[in-house]
PDB file of N, CA and C in Angstrom:
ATOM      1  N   UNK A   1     114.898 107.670  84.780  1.00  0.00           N
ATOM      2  CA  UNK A   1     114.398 108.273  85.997  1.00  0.00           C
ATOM      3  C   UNK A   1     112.909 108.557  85.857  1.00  0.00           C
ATOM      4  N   UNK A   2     112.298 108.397  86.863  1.00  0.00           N
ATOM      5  CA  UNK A   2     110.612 109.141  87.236  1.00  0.00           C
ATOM      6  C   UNK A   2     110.330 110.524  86.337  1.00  0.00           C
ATOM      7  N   UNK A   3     109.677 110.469  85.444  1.00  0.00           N
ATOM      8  CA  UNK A   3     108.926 111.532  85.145  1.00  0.00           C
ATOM      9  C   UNK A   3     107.852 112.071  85.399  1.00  0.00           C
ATOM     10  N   UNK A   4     107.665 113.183  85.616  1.00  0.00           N
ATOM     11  CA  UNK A   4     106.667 113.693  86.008  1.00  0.00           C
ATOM     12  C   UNK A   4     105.215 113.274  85.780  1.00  0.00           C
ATOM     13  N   UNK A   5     104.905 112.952  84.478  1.00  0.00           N
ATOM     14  CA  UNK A   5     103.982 112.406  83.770  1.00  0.00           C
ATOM     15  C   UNK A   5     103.719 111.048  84.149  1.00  0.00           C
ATOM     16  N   UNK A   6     104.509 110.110  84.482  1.00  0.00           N
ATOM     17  CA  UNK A   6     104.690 108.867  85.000  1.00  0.00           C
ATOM     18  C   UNK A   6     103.764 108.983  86.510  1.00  0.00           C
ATOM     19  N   UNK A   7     105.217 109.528  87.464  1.00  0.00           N
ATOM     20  CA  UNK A   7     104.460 109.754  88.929  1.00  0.00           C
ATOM     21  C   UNK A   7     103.737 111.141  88.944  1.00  0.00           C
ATOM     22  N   UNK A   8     102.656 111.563  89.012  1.00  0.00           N
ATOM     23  CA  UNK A   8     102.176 112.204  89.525  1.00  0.00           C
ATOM     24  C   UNK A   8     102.243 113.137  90.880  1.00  0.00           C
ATOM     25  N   UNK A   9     103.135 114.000  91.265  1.00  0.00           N
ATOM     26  CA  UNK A   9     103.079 114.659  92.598  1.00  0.00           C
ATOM     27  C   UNK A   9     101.501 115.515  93.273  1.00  0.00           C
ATOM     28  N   UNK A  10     101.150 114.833  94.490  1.00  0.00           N
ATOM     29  CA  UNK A  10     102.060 114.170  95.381  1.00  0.00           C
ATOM     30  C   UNK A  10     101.698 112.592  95.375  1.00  0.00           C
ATOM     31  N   UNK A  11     101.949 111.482  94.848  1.00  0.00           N
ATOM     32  CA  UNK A  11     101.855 110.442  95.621  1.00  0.00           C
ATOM     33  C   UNK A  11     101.075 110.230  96.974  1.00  0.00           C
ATOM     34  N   UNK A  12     100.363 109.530  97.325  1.00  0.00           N
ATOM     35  CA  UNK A  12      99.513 109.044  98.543  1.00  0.00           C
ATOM     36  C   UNK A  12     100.549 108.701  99.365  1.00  0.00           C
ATOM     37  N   UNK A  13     100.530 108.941 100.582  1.00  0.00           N
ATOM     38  CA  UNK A  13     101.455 108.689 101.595  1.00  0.00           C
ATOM     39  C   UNK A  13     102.287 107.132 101.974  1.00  0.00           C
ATOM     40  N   UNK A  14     101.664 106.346 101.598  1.00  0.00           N
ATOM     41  CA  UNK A  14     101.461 105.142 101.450  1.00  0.00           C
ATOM     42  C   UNK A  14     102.399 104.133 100.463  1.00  0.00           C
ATOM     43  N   UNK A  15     102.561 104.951  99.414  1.00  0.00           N
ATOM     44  CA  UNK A  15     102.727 104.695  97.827  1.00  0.00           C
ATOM     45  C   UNK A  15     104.095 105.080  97.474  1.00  0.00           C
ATOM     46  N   UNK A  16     105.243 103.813  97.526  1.00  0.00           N
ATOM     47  CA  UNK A  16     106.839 103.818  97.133  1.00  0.00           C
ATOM     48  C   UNK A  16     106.875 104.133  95.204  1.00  0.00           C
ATOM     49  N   UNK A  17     106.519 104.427  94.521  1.00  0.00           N
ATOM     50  CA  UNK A  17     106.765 104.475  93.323  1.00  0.00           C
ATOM     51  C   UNK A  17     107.980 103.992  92.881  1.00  0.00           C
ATOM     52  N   UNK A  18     107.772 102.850  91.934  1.00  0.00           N
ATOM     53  CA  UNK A  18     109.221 102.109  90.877  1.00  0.00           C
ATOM     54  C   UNK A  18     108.990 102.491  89.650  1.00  0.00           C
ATOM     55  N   UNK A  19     109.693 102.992  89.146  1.00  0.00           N
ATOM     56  CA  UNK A  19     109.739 103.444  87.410  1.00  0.00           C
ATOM     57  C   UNK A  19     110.465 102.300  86.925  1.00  0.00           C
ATOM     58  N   UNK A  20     109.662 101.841  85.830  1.00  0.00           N
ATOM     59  CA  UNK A  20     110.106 100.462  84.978  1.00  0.00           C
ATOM     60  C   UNK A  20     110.940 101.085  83.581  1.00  0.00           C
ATOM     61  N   UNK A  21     111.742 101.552  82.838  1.00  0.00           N
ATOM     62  CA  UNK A  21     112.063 101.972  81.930  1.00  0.00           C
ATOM     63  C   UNK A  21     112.830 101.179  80.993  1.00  0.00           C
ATOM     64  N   UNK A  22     113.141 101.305  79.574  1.00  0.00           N
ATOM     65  CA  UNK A  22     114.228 101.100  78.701  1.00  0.00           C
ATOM     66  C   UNK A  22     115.088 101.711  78.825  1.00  0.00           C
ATOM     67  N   UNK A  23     117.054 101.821  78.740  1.00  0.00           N
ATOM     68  CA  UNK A  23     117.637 102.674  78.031  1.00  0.00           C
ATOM     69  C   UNK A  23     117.611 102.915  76.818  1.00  0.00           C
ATOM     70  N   UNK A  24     118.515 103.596  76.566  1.00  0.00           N
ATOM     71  CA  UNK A  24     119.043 104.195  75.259  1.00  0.00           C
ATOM     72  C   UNK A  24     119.314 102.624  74.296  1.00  0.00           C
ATOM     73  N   UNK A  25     120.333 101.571  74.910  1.00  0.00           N
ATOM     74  CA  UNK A  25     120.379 100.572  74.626  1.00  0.00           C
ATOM     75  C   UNK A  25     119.259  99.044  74.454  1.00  0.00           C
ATOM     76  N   UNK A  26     118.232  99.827  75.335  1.00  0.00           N
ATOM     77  CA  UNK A  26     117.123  98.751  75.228  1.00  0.00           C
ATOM     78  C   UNK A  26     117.080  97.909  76.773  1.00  0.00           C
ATOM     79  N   UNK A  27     117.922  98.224  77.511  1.00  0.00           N
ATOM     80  CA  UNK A  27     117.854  97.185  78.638  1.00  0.00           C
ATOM     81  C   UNK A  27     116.988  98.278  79.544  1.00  0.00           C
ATOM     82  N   UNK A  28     116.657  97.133  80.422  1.00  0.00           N
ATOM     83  CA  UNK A  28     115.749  97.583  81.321  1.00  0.00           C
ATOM     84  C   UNK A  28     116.287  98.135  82.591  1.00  0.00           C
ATOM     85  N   UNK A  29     115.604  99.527  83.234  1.00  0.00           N
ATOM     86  CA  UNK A  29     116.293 100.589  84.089  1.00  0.00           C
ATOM     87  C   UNK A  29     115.012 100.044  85.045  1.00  0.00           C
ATOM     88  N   UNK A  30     115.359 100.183  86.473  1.00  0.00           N
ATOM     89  CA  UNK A  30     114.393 100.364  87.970  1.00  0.00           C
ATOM     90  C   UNK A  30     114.960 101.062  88.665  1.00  0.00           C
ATOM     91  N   UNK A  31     114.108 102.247  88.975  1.00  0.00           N
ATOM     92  CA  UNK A  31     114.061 103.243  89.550  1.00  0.00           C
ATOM     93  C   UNK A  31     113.118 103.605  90.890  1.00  0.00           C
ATOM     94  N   UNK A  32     113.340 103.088  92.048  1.00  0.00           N
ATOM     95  CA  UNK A  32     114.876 103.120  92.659  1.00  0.00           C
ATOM     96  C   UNK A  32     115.418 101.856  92.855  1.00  0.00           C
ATOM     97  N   UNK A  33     116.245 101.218  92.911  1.00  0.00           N
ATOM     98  CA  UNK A  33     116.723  99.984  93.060  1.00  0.00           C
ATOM     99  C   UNK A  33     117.778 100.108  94.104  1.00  0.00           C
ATOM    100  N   UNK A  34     117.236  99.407  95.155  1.00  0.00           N
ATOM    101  CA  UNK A  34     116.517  98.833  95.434  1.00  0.00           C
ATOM    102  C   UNK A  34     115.326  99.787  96.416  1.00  0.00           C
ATOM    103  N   UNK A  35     113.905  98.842  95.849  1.00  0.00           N
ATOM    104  CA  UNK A  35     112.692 100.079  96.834  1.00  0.00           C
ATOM    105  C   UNK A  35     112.908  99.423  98.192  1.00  0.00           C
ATOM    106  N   UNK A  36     112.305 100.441  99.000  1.00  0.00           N
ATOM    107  CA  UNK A  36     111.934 100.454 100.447  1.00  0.00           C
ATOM    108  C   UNK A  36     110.993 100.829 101.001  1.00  0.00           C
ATOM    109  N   UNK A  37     109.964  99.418 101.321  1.00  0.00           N
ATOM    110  CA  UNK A  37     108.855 100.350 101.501  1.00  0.00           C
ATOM    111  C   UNK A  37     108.681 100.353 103.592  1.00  0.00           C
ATOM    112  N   UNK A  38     107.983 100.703 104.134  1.00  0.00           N
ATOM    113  CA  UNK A  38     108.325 100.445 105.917  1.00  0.00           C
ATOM    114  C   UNK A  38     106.409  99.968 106.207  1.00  0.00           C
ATOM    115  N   UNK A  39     107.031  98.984 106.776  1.00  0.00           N
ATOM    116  CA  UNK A  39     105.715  98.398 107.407  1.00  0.00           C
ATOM    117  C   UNK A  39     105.053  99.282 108.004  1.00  0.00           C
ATOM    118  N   UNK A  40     105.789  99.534 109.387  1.00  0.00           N
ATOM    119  CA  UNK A  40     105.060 100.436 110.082  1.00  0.00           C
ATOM    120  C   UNK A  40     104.258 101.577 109.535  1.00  0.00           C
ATOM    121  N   UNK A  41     104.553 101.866 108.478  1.00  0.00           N
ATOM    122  CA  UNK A  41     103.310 103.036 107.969  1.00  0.00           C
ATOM    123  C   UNK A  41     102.337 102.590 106.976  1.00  0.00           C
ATOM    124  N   UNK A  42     102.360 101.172 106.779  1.00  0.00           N
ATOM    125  CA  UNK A  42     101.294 100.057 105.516  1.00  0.00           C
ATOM    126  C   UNK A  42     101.746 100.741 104.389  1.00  0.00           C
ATOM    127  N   UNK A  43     103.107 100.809 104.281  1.00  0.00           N
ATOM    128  CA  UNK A  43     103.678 101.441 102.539  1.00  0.00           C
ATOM    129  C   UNK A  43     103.393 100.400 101.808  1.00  0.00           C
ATOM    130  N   UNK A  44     103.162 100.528 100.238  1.00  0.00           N
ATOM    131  CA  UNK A  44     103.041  99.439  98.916  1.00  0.00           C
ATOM    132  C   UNK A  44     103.953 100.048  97.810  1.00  0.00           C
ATOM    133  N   UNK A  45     104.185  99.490  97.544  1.00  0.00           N
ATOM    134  CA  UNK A  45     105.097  99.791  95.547  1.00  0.00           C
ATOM    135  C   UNK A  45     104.022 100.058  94.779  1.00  0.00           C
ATOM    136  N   UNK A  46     103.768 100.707  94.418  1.00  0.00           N
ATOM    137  CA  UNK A  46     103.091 101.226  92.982  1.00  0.00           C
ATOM    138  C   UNK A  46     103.715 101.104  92.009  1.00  0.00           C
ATOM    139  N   UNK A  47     103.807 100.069  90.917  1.00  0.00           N
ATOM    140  CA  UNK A  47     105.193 100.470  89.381  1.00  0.00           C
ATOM    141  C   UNK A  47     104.495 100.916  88.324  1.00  0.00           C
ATOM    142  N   UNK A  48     104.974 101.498  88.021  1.00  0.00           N
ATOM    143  CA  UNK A  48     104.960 102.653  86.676  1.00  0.00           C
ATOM    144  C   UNK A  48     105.568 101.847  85.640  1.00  0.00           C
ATOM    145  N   UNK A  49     104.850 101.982  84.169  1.00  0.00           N
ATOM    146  CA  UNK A  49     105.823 101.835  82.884  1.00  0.00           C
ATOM    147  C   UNK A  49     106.332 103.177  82.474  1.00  0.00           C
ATOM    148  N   UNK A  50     106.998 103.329  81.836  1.00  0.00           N
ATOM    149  CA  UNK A  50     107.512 104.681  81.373  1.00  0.00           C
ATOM    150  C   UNK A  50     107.206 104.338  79.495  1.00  0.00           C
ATOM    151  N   UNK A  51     107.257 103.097  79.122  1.00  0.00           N
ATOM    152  CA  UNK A  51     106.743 103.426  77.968  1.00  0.00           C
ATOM    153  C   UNK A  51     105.993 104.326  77.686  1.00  0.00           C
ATOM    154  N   UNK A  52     106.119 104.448  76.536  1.00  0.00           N
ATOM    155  CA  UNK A  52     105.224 106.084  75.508  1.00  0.00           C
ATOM    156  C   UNK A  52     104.406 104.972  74.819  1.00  0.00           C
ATOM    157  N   UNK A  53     103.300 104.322  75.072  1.00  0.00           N
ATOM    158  CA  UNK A  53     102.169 103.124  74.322  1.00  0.00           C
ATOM    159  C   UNK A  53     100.897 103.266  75.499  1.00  0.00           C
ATOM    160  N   UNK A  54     100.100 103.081  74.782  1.00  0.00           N
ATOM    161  CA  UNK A  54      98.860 102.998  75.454  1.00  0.00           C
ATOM    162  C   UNK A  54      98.810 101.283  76.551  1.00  0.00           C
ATOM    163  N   UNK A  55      98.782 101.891  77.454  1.00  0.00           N
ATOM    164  CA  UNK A  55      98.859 100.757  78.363  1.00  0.00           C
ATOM    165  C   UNK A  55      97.591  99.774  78.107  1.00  0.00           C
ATOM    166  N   UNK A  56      96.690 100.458  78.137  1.00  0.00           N
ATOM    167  CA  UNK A  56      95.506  99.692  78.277  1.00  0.00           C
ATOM    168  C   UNK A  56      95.837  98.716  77.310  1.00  0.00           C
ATOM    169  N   UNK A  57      96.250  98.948  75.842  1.00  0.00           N
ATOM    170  CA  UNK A  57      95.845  98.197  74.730  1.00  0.00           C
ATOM    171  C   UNK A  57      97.203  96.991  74.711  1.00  0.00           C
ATOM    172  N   UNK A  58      98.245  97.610  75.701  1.00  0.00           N
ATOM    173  CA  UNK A  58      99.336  96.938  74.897  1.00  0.00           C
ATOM    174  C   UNK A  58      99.905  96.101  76.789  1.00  0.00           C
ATOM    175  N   UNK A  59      98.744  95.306  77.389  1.00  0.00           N
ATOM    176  CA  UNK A  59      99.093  94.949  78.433  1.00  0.00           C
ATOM    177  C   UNK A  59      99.681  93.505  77.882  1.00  0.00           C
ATOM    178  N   UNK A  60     100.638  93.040  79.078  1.00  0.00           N
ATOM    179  CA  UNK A  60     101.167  93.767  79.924  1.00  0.00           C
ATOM    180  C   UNK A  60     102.192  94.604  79.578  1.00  0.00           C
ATOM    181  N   UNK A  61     102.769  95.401  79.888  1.00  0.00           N
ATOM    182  CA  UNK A  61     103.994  96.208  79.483  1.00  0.00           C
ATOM    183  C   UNK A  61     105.400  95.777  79.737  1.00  0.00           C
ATOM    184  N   UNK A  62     104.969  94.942  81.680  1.00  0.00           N
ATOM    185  CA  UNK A  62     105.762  94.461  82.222  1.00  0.00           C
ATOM    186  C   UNK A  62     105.309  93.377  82.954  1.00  0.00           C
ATOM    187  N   UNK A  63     106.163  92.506  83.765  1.00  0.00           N
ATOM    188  CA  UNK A  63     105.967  91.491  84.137  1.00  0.00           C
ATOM    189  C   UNK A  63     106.833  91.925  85.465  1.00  0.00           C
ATOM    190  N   UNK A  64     106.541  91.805  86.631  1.00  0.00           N
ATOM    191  CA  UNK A  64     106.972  91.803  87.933  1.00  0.00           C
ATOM    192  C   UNK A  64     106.987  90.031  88.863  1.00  0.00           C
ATOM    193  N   UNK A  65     108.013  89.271  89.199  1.00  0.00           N
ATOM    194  CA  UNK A  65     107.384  88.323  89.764  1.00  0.00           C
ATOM    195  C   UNK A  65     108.958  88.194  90.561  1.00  0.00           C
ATOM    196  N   UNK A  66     108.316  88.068  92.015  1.00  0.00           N
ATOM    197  CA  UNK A  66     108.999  87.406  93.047  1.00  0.00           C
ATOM    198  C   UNK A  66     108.796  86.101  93.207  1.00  0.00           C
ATOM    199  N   UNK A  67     109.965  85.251  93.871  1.00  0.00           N
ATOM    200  CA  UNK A  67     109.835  84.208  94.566  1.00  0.00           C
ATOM    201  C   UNK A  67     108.653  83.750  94.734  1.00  0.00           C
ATOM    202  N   UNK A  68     108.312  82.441  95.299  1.00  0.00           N
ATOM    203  CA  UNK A  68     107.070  82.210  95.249  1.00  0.00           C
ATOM    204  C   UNK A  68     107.826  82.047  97.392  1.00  0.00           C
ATOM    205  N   UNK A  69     108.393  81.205  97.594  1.00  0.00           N
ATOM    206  CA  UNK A  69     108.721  81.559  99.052  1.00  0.00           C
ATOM    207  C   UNK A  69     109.814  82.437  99.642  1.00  0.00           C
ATOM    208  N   UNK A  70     109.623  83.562  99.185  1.00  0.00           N
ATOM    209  CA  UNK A  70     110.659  84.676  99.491  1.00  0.00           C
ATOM    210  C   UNK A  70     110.406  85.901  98.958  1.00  0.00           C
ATOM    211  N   UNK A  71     108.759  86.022  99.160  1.00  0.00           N
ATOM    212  CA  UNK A  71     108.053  87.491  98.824  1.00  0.00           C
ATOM    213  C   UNK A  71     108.068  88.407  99.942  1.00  0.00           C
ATOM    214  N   UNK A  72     107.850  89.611  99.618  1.00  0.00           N
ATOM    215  CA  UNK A  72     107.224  90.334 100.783  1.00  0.00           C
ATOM    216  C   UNK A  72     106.140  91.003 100.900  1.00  0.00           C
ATOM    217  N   UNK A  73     105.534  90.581  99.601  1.00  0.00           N
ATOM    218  CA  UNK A  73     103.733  90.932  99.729  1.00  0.00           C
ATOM    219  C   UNK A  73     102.782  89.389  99.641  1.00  0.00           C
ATOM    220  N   UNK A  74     101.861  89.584  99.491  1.00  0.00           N
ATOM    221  CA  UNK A  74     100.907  88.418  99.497  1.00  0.00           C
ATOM    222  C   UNK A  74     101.241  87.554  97.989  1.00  0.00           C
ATOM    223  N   UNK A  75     101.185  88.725  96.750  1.00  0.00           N
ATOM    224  CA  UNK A  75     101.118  88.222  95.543  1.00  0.00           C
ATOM    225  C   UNK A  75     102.918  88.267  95.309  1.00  0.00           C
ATOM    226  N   UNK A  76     102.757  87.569  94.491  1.00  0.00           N
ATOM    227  CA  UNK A  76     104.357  86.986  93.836  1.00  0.00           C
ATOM    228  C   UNK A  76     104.947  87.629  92.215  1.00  0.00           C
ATOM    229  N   UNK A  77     102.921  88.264  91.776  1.00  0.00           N
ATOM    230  CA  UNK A  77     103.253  88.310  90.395  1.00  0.00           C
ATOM    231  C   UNK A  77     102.674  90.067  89.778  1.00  0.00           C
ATOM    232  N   UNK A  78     102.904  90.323  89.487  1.00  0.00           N
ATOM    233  CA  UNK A  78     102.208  92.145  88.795  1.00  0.00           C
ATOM    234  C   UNK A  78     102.571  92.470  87.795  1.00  0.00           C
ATOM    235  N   UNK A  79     101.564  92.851  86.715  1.00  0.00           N
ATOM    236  CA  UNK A  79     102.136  93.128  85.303  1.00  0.00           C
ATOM    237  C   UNK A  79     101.365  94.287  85.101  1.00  0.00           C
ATOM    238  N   UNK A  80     101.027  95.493  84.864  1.00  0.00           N
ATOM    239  CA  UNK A  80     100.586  96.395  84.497  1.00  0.00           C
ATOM    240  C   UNK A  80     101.128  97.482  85.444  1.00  0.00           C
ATOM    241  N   UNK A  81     100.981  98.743  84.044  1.00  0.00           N
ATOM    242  CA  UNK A  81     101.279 100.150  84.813  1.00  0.00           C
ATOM    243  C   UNK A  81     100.091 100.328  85.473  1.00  0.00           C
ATOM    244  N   UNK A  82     101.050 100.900  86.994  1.00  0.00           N
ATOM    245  CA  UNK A  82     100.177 100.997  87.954  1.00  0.00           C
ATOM    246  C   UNK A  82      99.550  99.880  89.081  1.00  0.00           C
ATOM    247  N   UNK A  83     100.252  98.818  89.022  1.00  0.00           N
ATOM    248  CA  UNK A  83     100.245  97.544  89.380  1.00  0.00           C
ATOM    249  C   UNK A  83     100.477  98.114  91.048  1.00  0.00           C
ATOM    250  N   UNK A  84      99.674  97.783  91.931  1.00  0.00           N
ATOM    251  CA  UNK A  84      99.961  97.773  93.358  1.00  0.00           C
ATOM    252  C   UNK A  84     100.408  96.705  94.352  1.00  0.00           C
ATOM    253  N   UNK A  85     101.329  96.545  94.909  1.00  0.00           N
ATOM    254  CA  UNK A  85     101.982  95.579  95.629  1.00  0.00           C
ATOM    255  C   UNK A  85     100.634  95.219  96.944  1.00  0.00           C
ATOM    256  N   UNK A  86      99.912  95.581  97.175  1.00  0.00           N
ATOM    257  CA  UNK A  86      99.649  95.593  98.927  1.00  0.00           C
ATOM    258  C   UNK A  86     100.544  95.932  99.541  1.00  0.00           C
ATOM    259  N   UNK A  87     100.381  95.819 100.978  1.00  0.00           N
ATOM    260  CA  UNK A  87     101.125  96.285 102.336  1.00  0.00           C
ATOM    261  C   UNK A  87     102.128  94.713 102.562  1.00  0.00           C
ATOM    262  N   UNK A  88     103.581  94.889 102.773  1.00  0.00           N
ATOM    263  CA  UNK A  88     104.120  94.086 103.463  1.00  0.00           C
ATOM    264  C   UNK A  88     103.759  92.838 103.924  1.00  0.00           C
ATOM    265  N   UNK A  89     103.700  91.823 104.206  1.00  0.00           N
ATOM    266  CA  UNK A  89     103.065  90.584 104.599  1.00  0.00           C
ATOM    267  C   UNK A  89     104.018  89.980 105.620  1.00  0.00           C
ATOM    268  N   UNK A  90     105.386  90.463 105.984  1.00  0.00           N
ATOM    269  CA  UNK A  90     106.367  89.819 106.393  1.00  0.00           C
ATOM    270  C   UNK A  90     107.063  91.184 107.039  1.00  0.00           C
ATOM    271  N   UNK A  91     107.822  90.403 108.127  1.00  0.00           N
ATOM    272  CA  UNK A  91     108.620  91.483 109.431  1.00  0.00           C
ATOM    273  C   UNK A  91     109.477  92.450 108.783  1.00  0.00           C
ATOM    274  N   UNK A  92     109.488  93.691 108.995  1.00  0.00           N
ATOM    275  CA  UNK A  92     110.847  94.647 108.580  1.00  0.00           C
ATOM    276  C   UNK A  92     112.211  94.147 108.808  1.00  0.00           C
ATOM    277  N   UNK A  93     113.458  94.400 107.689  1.00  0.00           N
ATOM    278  CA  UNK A  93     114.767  93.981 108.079  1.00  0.00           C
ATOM    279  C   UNK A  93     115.409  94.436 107.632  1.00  0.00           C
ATOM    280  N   UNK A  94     116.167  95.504 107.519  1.00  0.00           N
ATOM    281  CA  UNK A  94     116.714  96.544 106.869  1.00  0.00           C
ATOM    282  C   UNK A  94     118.199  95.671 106.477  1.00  0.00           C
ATOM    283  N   UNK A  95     118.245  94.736 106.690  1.00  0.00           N
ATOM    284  CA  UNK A  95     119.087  93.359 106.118  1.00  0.00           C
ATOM    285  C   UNK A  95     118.533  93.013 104.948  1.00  0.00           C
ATOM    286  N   UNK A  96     117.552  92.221 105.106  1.00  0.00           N
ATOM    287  CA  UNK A  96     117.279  91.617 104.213  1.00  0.00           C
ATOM    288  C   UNK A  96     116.690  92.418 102.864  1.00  0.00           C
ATOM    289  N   UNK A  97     116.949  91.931 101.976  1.00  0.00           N
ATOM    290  CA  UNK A  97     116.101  92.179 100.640  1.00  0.00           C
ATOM    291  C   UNK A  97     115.923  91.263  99.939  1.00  0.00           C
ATOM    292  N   UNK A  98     114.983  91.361  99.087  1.00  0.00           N
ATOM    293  CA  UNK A  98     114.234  90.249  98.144  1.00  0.00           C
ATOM    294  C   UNK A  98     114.459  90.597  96.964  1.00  0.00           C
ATOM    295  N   UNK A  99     114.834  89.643  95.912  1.00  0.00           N
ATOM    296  CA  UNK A  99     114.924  89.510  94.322  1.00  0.00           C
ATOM    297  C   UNK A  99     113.541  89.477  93.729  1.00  0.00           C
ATOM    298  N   UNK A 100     114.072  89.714  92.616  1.00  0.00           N
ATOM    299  CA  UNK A 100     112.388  90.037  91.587  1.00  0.00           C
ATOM    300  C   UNK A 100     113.093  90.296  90.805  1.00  0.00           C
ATOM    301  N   UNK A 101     112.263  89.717  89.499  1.00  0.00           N
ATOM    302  CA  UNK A 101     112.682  89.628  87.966  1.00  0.00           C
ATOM    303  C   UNK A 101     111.322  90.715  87.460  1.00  0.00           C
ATOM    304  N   UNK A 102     111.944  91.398  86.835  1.00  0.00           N
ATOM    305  CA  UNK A 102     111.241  92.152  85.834  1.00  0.00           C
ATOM    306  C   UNK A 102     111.462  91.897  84.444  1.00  0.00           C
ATOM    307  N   UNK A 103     110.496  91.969  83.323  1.00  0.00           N
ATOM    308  CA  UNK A 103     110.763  91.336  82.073  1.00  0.00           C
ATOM    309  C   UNK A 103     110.102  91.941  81.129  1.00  0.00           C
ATOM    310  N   UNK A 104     110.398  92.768  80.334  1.00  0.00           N
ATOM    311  CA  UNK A 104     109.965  94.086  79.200  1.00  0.00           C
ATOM    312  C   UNK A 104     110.158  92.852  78.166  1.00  0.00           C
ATOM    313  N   UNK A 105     109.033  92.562  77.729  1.00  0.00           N
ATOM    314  CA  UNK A 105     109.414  91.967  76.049  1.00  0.00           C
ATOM    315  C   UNK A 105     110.427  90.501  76.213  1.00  0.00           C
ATOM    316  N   UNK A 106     111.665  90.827  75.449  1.00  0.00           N
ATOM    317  CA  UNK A 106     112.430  89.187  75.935  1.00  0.00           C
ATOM    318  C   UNK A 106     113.536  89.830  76.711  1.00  0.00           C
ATOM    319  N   UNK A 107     113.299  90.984  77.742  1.00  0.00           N
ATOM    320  CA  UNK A 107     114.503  91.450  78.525  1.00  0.00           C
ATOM    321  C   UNK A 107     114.197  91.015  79.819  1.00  0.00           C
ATOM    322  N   UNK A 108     115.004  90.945  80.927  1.00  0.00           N
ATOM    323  CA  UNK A 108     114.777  90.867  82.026  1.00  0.00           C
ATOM    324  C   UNK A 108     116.077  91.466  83.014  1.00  0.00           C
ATOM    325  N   UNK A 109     115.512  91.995  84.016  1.00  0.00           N
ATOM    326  CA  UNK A 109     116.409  92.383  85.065  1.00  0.00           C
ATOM    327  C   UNK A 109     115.699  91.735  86.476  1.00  0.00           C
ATOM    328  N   UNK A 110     116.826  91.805  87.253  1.00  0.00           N
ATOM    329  CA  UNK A 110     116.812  90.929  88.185  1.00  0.00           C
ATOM    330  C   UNK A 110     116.894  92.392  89.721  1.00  0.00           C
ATOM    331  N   UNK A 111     116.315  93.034  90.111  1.00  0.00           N
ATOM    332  CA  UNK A 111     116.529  94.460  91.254  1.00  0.00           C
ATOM    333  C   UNK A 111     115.835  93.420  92.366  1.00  0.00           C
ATOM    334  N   UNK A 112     115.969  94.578  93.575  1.00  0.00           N
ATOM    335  CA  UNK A 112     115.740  94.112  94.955  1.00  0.00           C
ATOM    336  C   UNK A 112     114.399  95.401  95.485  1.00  0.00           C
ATOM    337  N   UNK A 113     114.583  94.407  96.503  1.00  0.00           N
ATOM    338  CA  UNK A 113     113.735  95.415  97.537  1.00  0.00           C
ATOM    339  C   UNK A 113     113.791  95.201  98.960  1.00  0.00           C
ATOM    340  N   UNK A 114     113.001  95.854  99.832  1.00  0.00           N
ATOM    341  CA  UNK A 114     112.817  95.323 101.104  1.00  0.00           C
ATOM    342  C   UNK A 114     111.766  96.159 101.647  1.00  0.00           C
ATOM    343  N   UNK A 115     111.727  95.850 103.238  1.00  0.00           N
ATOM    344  CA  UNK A 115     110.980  96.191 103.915  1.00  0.00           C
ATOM    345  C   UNK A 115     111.545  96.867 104.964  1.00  0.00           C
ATOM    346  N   UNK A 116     111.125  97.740 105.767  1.00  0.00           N
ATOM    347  CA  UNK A 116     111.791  98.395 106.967  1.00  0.00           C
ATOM    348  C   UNK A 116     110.591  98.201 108.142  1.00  0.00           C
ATOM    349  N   UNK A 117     111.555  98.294 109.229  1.00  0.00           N
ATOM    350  CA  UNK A 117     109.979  98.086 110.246  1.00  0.00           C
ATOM    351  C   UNK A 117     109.583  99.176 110.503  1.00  0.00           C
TER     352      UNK A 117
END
């Protein structure tokens, strides 16, 4: 889950926060799964690592990559804590959601997301 130290309260109005984590076991946790961000207010994902390592030195931490035709931002790809999605690029659908692989090291998880109008 989000730690305090991670997200910062309050967040910019704007700004869905995903916490990227390990368990106990080593696999990879997303927090919230699946995000939601809503057009209508120009929301973006912000992701967080939760690693305890100096980000700067030990980039990337993570690897974020959608579809290349079945995104819902402009970019397809984001690897660093603190990585910003942009605003939506595509119609709200509280149907639809989009896949994305996340990949810590040689792990990967596969979470969703979407958009709302």
């Amino acid at each position: 889950m989000a730690t305090p130290s991670l997200v910062k309260a309050p967040l910019p109005r704007g700004i869905v926060a995903v916490v990227i984590e390990l368990d106990a076991n080593g696999n990879i946790v997303v927090e919230p799964d699946p995000f939601w961000v809503r057009k209508s207010a120009d929301q973006e994902v912000k992701w967080f690592c939760s690693g305890g390592h100096d980000h700067k030195a030990n980039k990337p931490c993570f690897t974020v990559d959608f579809d290349t035709k079945d995104k819902p931002f402009d970019e397809k790809h984001f690897e660093h804590h603190r990585a910003h999605s942009g605003c939506a690029t595509v119609e709200g659908d509280k149907n639809k959601k989009y896949k994305y692989t996340v990949k810590v090291g040689d792990k990967t998880l596969d979470p969703t997301g979407g958009v709302e109008p």
